[in-house]
N, C-alpha and C. Protein backbone atom coordinates (compact mmCIF):
# COMPACT_ATOMS: atom_id res chain seq x y z
N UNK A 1 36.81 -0.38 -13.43
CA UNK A 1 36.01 -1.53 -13.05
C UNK A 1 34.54 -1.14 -13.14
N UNK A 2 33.75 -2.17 -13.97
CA UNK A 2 32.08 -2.11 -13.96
C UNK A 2 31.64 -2.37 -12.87
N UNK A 3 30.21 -2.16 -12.90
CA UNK A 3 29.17 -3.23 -11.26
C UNK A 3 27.92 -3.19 -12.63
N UNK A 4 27.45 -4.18 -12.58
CA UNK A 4 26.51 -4.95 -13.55
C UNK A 4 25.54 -4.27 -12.77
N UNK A 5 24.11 -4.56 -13.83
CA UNK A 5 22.96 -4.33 -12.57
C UNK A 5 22.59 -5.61 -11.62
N UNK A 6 22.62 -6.62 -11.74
CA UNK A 6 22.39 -7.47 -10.94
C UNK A 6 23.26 -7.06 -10.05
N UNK A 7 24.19 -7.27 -9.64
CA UNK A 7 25.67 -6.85 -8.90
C UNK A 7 24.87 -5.17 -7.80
N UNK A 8 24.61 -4.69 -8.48
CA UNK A 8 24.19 -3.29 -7.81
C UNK A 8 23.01 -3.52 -7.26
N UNK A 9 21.87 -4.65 -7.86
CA UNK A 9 20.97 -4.73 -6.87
C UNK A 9 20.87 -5.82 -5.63
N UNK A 10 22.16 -6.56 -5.95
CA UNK A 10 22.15 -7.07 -4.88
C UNK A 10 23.06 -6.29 -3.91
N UNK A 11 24.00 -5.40 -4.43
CA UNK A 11 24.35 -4.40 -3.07
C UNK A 11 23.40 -3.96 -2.34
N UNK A 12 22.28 -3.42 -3.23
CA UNK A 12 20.99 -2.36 -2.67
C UNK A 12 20.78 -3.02 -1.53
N UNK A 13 20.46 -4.67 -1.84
CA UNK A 13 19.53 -5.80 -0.94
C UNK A 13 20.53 -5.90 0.24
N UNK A 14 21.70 -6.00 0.17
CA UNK A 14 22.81 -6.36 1.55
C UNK A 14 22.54 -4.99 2.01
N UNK A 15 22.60 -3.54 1.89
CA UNK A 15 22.17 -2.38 2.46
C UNK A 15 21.13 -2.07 3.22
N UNK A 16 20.25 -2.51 2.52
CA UNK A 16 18.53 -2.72 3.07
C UNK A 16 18.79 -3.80 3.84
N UNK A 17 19.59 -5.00 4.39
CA UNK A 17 19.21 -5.35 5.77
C UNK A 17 20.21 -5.01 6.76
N UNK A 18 21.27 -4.55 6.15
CA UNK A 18 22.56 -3.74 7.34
C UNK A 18 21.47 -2.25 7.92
N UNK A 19 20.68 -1.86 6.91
CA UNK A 19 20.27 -0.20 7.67
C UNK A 19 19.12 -0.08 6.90
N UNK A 20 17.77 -1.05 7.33
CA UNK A 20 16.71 -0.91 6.85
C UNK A 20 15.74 0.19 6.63
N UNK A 21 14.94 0.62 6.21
CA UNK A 21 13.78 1.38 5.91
C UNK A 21 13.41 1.83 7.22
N UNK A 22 13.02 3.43 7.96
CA UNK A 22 12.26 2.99 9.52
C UNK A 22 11.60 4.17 9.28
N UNK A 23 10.95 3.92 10.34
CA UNK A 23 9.78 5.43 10.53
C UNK A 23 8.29 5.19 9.34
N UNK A 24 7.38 5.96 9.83
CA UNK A 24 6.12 5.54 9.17
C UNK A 24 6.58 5.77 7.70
N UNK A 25 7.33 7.35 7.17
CA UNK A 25 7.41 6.89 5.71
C UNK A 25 8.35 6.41 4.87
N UNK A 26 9.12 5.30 5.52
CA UNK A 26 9.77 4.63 5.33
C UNK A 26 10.62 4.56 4.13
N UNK A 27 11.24 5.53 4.98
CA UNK A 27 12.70 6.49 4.45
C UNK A 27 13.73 5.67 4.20
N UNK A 28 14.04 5.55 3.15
CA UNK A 28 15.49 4.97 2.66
C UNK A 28 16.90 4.93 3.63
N UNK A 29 17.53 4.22 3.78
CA UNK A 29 18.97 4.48 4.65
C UNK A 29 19.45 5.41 3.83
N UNK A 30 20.60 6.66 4.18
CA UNK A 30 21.31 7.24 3.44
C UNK A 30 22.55 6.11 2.20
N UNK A 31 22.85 4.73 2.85
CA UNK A 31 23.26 3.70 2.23
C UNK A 31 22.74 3.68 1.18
N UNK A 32 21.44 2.98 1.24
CA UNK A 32 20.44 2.80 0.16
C UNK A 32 20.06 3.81 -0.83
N UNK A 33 20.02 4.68 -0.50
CA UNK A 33 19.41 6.36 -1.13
C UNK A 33 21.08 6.41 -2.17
N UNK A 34 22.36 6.24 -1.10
CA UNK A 34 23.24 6.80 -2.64
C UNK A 34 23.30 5.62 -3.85
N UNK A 35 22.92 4.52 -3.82
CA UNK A 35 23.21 3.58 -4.25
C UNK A 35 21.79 3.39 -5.12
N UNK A 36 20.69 3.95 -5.08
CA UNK A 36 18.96 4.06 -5.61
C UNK A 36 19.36 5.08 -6.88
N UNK A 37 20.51 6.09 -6.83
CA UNK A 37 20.30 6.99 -7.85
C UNK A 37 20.92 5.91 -8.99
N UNK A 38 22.17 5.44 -8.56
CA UNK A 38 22.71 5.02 -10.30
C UNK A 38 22.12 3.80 -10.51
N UNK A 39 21.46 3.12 -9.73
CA UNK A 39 20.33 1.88 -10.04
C UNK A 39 19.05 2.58 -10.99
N UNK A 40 18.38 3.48 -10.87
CA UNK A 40 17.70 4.23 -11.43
C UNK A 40 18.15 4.85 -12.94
N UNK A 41 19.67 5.32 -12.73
CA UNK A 41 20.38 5.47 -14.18
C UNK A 41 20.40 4.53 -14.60
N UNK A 42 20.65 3.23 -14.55
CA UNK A 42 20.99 2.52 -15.50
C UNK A 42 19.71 1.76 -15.66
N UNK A 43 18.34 1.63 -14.77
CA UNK A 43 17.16 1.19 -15.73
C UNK A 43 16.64 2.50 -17.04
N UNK A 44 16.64 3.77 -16.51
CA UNK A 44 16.01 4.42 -17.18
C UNK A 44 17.29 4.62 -18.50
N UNK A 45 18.33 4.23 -18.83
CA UNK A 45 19.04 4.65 -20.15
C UNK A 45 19.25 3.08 -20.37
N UNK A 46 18.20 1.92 -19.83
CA UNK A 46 18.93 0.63 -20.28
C UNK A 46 19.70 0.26 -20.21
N UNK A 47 20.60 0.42 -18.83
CA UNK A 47 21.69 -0.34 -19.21
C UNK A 47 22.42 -1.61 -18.57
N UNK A 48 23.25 -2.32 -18.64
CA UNK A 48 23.72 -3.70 -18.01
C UNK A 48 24.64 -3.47 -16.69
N UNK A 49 25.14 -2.22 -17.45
CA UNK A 49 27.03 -1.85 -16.32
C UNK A 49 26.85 -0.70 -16.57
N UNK A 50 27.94 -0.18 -15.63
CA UNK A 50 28.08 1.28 -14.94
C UNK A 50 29.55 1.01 -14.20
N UNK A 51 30.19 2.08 -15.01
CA UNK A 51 31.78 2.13 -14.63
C UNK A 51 31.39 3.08 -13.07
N UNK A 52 32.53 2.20 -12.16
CA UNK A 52 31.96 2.75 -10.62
C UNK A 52 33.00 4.09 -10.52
N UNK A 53 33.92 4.43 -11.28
CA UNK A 53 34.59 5.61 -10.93
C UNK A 53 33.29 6.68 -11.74
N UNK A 54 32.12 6.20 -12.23
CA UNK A 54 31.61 7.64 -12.83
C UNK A 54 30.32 7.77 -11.68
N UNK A 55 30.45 6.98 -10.90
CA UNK A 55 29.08 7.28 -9.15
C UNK A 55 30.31 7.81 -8.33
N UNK A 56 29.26 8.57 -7.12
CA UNK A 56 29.65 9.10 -6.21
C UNK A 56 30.74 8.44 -5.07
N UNK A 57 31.59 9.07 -4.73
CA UNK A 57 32.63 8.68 -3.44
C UNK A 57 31.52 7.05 -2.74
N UNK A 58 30.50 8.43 -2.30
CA UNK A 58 30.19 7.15 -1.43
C UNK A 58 29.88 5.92 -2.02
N UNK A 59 28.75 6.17 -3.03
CA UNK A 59 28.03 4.88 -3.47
C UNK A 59 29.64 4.02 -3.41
N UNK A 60 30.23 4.55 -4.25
CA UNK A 60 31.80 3.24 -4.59
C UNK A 60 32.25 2.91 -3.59
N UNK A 61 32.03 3.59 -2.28
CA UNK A 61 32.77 2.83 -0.64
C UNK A 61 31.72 1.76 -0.30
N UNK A 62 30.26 1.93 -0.59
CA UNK A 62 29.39 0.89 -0.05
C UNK A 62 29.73 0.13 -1.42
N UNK A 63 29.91 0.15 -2.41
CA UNK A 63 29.25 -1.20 -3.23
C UNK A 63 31.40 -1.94 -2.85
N UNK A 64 32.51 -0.71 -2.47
CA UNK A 64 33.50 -1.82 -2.14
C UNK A 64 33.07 -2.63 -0.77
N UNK A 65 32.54 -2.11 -0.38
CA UNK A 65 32.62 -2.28 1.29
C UNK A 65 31.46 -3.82 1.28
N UNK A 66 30.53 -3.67 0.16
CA UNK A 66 29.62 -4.67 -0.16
C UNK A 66 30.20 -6.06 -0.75
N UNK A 67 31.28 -5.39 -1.65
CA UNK A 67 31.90 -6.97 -2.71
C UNK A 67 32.86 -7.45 -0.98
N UNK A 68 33.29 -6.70 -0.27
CA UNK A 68 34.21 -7.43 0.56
C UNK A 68 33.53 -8.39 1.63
N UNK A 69 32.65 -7.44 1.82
CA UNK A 69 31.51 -8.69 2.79
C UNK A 69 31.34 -9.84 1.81
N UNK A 70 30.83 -9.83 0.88
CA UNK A 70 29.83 -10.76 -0.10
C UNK A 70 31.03 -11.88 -0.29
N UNK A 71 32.80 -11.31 -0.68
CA UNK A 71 33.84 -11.71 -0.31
C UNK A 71 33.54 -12.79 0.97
N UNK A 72 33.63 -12.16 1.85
CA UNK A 72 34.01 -12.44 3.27
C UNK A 72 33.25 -13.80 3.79
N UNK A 73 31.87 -13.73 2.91
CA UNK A 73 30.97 -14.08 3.52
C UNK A 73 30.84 -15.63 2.51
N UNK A 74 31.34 -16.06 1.87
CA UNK A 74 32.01 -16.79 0.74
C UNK A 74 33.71 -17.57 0.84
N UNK A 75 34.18 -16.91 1.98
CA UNK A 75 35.28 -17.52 2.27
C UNK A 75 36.18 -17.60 1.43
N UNK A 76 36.03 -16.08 0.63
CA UNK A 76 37.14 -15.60 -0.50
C UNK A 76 37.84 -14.82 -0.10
N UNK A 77 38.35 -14.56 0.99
CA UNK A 77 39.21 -13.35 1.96
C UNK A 77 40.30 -13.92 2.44
């Protein structure tokens, strides 16, 4: 299974208000931070999609844990 980039940046955006930015230098959530690297891969090699078994454990638990809310929250559950 892919996650598009739109798709991944709107995970980023549901992350950033579950566990926002804090402290003066306004440090990334560890959420946000695993999910910033393959957003970053796929602007800097151009690309649309990104197969989620080739990101990390975690990133793939937040972006499932993200489609089920986004699910949930849609009254597709």
């Amino acid at each position: 299974m892919n996650i598009s980039l739109p798709e991944l940046e709107q995970a980023i955006n549901y992350w950033r208000q579950q566990r926002p930015a804090l402290g003066e230098e306004c440090a990334l959530s560890p959420e946000v931070n695993a999910l910033a690297g393959a957003y970053a891969m796929m602007i800097i090699e151009h690309s649309s999609g990104i197969a989620l078994e080739s990101l990390e454990p975690m990133a793939q638990q937040l972006i499932a844990a993200w489609r089920q809310a986004s699910a949930a929250a849609n009254g597709r559950l």
